[in-house]
Protein backbone atom coordinates (compact mmCIF):
# COMPACT_ATOMS: atom_id res chain seq x y z
CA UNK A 1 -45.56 2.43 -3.72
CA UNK A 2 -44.13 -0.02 -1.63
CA UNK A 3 -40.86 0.39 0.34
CA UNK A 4 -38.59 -2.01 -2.11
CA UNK A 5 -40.19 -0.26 -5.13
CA UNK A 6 -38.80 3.17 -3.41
CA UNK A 7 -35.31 1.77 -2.70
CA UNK A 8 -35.04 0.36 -6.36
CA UNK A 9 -36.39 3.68 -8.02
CA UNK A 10 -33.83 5.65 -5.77
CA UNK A 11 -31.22 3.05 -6.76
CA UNK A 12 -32.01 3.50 -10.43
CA UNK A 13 -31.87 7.18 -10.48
CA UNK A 14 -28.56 7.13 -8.64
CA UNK A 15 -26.97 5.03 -11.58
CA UNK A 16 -28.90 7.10 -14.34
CA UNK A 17 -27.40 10.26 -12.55
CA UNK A 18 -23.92 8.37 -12.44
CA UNK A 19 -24.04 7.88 -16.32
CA UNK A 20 -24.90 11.16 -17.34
CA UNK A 21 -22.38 12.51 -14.85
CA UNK A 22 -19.51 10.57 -16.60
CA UNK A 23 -20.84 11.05 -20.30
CA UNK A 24 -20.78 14.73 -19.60
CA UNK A 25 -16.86 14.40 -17.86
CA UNK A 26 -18.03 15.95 -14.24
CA UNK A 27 -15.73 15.70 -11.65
CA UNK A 28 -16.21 15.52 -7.88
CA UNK A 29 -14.52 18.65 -6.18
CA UNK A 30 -12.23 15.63 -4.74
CA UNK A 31 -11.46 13.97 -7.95
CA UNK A 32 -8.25 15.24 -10.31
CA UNK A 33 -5.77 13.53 -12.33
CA UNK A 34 -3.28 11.56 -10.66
CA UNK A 35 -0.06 13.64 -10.30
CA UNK A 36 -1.66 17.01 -10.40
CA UNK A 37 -2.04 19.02 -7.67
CA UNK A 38 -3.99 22.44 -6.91
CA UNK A 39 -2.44 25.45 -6.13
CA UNK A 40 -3.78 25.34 -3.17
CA UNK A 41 -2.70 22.02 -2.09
CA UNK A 42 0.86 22.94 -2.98
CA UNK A 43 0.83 25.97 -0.51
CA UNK A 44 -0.32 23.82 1.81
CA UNK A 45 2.50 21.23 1.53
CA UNK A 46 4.82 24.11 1.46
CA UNK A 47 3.42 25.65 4.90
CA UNK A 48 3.80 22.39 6.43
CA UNK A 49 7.46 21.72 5.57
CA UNK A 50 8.03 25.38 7.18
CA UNK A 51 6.24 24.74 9.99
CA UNK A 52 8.42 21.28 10.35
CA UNK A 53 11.05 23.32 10.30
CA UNK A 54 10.07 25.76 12.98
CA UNK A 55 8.88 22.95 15.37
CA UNK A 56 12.77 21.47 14.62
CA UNK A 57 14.09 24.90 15.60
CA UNK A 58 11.96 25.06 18.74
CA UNK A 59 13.02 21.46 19.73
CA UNK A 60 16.74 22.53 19.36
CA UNK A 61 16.10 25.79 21.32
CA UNK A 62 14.51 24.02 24.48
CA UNK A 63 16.99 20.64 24.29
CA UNK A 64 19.71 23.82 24.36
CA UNK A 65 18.14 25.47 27.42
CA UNK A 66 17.44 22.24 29.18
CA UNK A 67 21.31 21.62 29.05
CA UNK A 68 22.42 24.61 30.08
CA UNK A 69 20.06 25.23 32.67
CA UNK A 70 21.65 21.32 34.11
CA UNK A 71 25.38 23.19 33.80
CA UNK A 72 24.63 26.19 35.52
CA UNK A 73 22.69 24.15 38.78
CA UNK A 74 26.08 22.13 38.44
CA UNK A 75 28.52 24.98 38.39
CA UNK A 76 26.17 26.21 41.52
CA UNK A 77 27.14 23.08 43.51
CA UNK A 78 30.28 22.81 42.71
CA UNK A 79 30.96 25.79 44.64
């Protein structure tokens, strides 16, 4: 068997194997419907928009230390 025969019998299985995959209605673990989502992937969502909101919190926190650490050094030379 030559090398082109090989690539076209590998390329002709690969479509058979497509065919029978869709007659049958197989899915890749990747494919769903458009619009539904796992269970899974809606916990996920939801433990990022918490985590956003931690990371918000922590932002607020350490802008709100930052300025009054700056007063206190002020009040400090002021006197």
């Amino acid at each position: 068997m030559n090398p082109m025969e090989f690539v076209i019998a590998i390329l002709f299985m690969m479509f058979a194997f497509g065919l029978i995959r869709q007659r049958m209605n197989v899915r890749h673990r990747w494919e769903h419907p458009e619009g539904e989502d796992s269970r899974e992937t809606l916990q996920l969502r939801e433990e990022v928009r918490e985590l956003q909101e931690r990371i918000k919190v922590l932002e607020r926190i350490t802008v709100e230390k930052e300025n009054s650490l700056a007063k206190e050094i002020e009040s400090l030379r002021d006197r």
